[in-house]
PDB file of N, CA and C in Angstrom:
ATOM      1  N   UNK A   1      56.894  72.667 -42.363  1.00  0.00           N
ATOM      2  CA  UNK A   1      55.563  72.925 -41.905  1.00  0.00           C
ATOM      3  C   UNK A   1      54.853  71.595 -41.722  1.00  0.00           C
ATOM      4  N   UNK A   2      54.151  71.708 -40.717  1.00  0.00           N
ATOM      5  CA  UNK A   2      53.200  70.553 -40.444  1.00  0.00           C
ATOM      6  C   UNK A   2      51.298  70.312 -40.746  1.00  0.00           C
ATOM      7  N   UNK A   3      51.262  69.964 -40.686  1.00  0.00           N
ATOM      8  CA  UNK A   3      49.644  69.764 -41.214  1.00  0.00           C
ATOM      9  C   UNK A   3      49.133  69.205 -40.057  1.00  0.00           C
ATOM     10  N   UNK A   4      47.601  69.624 -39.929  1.00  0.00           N
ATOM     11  CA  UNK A   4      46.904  69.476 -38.461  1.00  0.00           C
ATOM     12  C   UNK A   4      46.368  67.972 -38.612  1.00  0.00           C
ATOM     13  N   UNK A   5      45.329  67.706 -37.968  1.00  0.00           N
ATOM     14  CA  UNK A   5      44.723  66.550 -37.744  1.00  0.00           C
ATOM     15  C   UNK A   5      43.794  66.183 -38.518  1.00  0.00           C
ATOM     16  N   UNK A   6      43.508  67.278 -39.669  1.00  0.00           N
ATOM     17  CA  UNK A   6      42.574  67.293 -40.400  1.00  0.00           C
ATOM     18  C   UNK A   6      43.378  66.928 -41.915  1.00  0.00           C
ATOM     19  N   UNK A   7      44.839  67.070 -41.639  1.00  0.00           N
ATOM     20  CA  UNK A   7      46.016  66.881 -42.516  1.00  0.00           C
ATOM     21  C   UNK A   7      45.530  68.027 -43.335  1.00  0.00           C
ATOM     22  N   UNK A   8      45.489  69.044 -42.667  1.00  0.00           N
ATOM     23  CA  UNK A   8      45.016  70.792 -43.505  1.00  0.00           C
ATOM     24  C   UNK A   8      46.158  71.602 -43.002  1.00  0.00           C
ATOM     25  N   UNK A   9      46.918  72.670 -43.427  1.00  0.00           N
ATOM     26  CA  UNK A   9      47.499  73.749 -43.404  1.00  0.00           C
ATOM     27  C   UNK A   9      47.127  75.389 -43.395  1.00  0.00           C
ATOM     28  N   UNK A  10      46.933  76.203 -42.995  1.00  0.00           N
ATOM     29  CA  UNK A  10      46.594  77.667 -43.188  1.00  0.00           C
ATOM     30  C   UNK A  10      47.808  78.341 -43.995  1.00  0.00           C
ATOM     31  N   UNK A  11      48.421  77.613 -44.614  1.00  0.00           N
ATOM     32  CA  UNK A  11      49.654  78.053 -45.470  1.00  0.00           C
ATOM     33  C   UNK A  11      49.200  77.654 -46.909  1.00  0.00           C
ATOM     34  N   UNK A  12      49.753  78.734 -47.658  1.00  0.00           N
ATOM     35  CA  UNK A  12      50.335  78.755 -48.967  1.00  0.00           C
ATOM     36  C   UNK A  12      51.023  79.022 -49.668  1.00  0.00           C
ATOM     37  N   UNK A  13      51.798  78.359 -50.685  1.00  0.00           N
ATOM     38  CA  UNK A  13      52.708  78.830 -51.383  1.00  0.00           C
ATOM     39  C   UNK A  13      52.604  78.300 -53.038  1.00  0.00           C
ATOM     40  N   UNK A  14      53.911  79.296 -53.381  1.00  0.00           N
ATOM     41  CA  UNK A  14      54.161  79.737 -54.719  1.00  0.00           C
ATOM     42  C   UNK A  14      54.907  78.610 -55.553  1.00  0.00           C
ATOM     43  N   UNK A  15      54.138  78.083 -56.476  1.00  0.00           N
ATOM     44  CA  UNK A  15      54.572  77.283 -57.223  1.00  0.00           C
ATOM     45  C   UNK A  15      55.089  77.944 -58.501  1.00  0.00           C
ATOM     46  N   UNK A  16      56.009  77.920 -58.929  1.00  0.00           N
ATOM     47  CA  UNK A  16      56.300  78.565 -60.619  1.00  0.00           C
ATOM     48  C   UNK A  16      55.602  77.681 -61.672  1.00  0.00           C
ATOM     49  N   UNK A  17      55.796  78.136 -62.851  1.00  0.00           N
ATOM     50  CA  UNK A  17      55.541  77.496 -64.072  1.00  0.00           C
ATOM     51  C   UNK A  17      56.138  76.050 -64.431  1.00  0.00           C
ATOM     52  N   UNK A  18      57.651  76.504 -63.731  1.00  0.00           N
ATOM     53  CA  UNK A  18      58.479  75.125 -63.768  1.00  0.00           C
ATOM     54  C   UNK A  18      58.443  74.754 -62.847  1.00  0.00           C
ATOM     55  N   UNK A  19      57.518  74.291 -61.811  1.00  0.00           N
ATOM     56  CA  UNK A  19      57.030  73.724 -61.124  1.00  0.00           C
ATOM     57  C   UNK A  19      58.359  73.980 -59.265  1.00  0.00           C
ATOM     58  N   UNK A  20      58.843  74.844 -59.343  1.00  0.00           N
ATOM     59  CA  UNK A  20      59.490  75.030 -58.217  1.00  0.00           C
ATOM     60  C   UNK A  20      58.859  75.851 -57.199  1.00  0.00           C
ATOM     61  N   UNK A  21      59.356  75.492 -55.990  1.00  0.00           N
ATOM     62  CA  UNK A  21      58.641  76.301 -54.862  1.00  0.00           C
ATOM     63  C   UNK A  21      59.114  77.493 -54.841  1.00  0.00           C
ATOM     64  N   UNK A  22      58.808  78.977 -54.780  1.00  0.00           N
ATOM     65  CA  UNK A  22      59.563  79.998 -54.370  1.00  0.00           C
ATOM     66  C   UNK A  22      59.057  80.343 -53.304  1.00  0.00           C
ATOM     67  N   UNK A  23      59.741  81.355 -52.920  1.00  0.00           N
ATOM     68  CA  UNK A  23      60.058  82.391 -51.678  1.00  0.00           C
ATOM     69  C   UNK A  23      61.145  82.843 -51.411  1.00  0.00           C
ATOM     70  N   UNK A  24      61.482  82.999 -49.739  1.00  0.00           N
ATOM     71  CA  UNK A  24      62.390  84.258 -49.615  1.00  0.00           C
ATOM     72  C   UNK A  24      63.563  83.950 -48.544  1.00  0.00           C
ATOM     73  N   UNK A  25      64.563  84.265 -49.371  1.00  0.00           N
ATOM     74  CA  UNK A  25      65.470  83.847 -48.012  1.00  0.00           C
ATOM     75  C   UNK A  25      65.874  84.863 -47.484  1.00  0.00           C
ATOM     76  N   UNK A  26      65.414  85.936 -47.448  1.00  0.00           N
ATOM     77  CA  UNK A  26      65.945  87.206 -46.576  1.00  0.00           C
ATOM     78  C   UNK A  26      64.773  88.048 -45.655  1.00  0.00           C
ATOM     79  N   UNK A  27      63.718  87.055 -45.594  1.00  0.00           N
ATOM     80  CA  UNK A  27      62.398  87.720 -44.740  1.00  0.00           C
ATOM     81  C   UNK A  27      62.758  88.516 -43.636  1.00  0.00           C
ATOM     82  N   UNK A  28      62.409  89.671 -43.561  1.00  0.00           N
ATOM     83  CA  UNK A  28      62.644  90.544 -42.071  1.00  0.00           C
ATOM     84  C   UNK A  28      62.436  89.684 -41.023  1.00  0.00           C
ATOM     85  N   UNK A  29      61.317  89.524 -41.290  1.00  0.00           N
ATOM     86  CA  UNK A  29      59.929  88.545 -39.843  1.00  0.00           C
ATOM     87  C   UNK A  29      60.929  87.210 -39.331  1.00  0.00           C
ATOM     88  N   UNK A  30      61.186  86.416 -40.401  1.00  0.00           N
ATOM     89  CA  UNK A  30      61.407  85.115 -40.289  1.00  0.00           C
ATOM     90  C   UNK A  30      62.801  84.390 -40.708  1.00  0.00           C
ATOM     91  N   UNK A  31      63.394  84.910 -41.412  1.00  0.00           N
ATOM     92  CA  UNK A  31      64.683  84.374 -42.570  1.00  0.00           C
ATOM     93  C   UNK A  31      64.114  83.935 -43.813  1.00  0.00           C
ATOM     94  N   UNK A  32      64.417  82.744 -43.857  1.00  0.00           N
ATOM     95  CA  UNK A  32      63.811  82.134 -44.816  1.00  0.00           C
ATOM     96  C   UNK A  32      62.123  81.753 -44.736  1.00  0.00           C
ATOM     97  N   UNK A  33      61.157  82.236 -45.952  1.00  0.00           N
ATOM     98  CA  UNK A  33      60.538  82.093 -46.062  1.00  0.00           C
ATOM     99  C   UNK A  33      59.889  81.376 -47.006  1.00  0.00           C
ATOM    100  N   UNK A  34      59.000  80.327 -47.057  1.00  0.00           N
ATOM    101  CA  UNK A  34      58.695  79.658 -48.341  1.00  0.00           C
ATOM    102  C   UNK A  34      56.732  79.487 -48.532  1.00  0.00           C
ATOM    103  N   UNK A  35      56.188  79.649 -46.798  1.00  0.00           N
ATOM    104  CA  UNK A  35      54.809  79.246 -46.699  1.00  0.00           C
ATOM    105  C   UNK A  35      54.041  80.596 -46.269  1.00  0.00           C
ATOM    106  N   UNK A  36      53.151  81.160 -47.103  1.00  0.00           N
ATOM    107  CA  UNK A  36      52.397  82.493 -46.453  1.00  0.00           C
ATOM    108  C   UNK A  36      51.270  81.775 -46.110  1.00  0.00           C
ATOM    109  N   UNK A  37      50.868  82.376 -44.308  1.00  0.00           N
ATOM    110  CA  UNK A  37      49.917  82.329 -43.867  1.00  0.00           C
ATOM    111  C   UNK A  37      48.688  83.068 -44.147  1.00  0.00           C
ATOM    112  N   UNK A  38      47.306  82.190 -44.208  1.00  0.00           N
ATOM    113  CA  UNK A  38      46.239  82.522 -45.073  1.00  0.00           C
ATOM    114  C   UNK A  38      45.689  83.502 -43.599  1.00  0.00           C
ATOM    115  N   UNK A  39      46.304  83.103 -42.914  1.00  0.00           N
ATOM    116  CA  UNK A  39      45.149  83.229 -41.385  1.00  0.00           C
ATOM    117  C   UNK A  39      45.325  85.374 -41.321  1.00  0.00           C
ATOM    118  N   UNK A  40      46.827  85.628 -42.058  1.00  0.00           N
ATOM    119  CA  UNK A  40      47.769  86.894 -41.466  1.00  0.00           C
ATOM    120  C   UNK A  40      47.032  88.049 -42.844  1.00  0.00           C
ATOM    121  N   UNK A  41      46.203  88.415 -42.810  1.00  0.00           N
ATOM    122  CA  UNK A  41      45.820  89.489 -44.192  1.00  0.00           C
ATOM    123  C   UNK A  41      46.699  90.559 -44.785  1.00  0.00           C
ATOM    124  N   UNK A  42      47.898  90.783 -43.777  1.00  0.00           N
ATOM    125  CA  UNK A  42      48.935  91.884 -43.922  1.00  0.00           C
ATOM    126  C   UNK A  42      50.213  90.746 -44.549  1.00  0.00           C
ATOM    127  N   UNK A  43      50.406  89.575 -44.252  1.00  0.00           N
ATOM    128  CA  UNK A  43      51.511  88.627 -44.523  1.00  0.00           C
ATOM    129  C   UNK A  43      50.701  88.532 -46.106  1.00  0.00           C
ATOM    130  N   UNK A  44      49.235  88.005 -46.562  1.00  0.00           N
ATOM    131  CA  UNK A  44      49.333  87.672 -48.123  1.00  0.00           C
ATOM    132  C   UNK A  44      49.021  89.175 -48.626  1.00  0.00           C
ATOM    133  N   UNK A  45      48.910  90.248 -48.112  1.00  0.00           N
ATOM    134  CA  UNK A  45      48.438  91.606 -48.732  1.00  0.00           C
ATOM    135  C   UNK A  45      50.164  92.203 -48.842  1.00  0.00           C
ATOM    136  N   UNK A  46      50.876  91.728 -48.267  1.00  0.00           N
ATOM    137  CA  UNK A  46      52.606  92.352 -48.492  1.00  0.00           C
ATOM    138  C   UNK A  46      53.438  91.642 -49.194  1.00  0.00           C
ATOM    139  N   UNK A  47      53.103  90.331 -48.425  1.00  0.00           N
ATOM    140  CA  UNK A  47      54.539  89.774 -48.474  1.00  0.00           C
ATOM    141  C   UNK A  47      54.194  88.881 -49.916  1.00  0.00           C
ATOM    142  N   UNK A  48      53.080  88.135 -50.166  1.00  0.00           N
ATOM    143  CA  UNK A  48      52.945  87.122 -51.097  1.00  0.00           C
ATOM    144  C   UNK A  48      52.473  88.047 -52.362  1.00  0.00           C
ATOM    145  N   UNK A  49      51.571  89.083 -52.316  1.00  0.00           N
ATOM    146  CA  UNK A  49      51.744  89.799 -53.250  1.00  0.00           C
ATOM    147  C   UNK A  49      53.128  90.370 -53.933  1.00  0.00           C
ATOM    148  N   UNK A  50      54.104  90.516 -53.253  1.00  0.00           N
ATOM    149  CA  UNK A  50      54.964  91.364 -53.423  1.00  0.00           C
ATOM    150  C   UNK A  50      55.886  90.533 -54.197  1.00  0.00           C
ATOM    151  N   UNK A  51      55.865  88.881 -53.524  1.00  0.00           N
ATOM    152  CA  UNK A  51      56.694  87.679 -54.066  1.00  0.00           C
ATOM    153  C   UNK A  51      56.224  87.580 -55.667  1.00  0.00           C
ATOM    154  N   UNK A  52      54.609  87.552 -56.101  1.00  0.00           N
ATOM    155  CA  UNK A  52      54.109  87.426 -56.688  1.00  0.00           C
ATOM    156  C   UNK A  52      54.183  88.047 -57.753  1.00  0.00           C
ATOM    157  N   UNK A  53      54.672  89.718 -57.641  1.00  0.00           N
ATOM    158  CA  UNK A  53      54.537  90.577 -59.017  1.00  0.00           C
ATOM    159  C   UNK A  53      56.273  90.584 -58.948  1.00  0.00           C
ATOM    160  N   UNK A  54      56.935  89.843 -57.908  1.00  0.00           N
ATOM    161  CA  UNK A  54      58.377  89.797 -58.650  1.00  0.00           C
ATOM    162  C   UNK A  54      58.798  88.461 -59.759  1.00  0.00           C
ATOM    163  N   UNK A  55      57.638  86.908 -59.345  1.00  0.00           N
ATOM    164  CA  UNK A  55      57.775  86.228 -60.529  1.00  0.00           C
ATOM    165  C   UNK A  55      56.924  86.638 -61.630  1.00  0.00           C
ATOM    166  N   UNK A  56      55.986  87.574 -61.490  1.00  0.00           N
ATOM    167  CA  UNK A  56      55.757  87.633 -62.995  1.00  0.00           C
ATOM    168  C   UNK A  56      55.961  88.674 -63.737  1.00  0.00           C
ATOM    169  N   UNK A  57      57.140  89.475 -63.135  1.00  0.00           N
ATOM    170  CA  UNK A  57      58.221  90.516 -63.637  1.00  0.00           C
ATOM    171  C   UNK A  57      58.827  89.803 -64.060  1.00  0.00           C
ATOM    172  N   UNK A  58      59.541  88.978 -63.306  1.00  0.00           N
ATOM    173  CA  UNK A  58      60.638  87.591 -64.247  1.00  0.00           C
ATOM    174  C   UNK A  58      60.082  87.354 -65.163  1.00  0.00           C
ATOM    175  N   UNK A  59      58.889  86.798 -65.562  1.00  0.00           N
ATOM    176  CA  UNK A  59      58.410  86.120 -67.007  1.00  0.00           C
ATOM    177  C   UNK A  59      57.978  87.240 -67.816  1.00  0.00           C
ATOM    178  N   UNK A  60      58.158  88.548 -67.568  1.00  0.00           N
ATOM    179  CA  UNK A  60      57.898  89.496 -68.543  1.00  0.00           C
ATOM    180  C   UNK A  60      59.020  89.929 -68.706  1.00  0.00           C
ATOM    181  N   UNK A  61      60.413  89.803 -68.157  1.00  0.00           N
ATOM    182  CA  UNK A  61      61.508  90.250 -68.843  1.00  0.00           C
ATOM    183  C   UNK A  61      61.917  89.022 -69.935  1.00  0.00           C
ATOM    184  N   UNK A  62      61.523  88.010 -68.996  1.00  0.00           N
ATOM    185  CA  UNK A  62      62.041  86.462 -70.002  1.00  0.00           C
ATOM    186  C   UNK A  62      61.317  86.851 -71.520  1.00  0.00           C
ATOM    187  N   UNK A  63      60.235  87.232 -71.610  1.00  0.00           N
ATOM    188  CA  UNK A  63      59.332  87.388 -72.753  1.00  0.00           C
ATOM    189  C   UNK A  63      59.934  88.355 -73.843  1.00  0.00           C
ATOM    190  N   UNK A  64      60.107  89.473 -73.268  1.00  0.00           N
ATOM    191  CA  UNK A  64      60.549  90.554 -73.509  1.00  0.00           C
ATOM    192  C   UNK A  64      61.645  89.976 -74.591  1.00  0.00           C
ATOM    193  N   UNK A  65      62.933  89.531 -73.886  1.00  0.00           N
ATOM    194  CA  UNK A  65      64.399  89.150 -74.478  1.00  0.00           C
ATOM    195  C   UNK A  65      63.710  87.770 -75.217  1.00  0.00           C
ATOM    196  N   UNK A  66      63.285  87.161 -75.035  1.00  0.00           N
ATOM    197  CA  UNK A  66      62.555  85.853 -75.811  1.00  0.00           C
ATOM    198  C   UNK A  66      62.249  86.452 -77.958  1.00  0.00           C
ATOM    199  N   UNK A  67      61.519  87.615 -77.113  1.00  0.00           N
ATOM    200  CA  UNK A  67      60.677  88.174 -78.256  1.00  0.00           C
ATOM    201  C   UNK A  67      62.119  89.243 -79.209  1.00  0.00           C
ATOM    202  N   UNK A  68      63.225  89.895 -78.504  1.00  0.00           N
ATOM    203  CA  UNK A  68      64.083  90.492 -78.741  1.00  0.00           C
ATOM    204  C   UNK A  68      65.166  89.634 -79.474  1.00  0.00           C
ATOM    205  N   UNK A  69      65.179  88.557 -78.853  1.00  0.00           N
ATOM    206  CA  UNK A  69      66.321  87.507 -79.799  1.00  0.00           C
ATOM    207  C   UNK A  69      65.350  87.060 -81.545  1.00  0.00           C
ATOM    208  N   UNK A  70      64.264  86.627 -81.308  1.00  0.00           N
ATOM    209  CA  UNK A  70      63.492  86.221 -82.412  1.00  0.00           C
ATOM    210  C   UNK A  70      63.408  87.225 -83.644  1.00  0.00           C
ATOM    211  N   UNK A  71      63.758  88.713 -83.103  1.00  0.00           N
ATOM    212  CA  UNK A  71      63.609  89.652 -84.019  1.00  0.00           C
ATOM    213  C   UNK A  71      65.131  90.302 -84.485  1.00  0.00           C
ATOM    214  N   UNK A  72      65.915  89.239 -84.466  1.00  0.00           N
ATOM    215  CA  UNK A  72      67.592  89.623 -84.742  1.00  0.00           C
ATOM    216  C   UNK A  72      67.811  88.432 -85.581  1.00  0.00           C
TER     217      UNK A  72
END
């Protein structure tokens, strides 16, 4: 992705905790996906939400088994 003249983007993306970029490599729309457009209300109302409650499903299973080993 490129940045305009203003060196601004209409993109955003998903940083984790451990500081990695996520997204998607199997996007219908696109293939690989890594930047949701701010401009598209159906792209952050689907697609980045959707990215979104799958990393913090990840950190609630991580928690989960975190909390499951501590109690063995």
């Amino acid at each position: 992705m490129t940045l305009d003249e203003d060196l601004a983007t209409p993109y955003v993306f998903i940083i984790d905790k451990d500081k990695n970029l996520r997204g998607r490599n199997d996007d219908e729309d696109e293939g690989t996906k890594f930047g949701f457009n701010t401009t598209s209300v159906a792209e952050l109302n689907n697609k980045m939400v959707d990215d979104v409650k799958i990393m913090l499903a990840e950190y609630r299973l991580a928690l989960k088994k975190n909390n499951a080993d501590r109690t063995k």
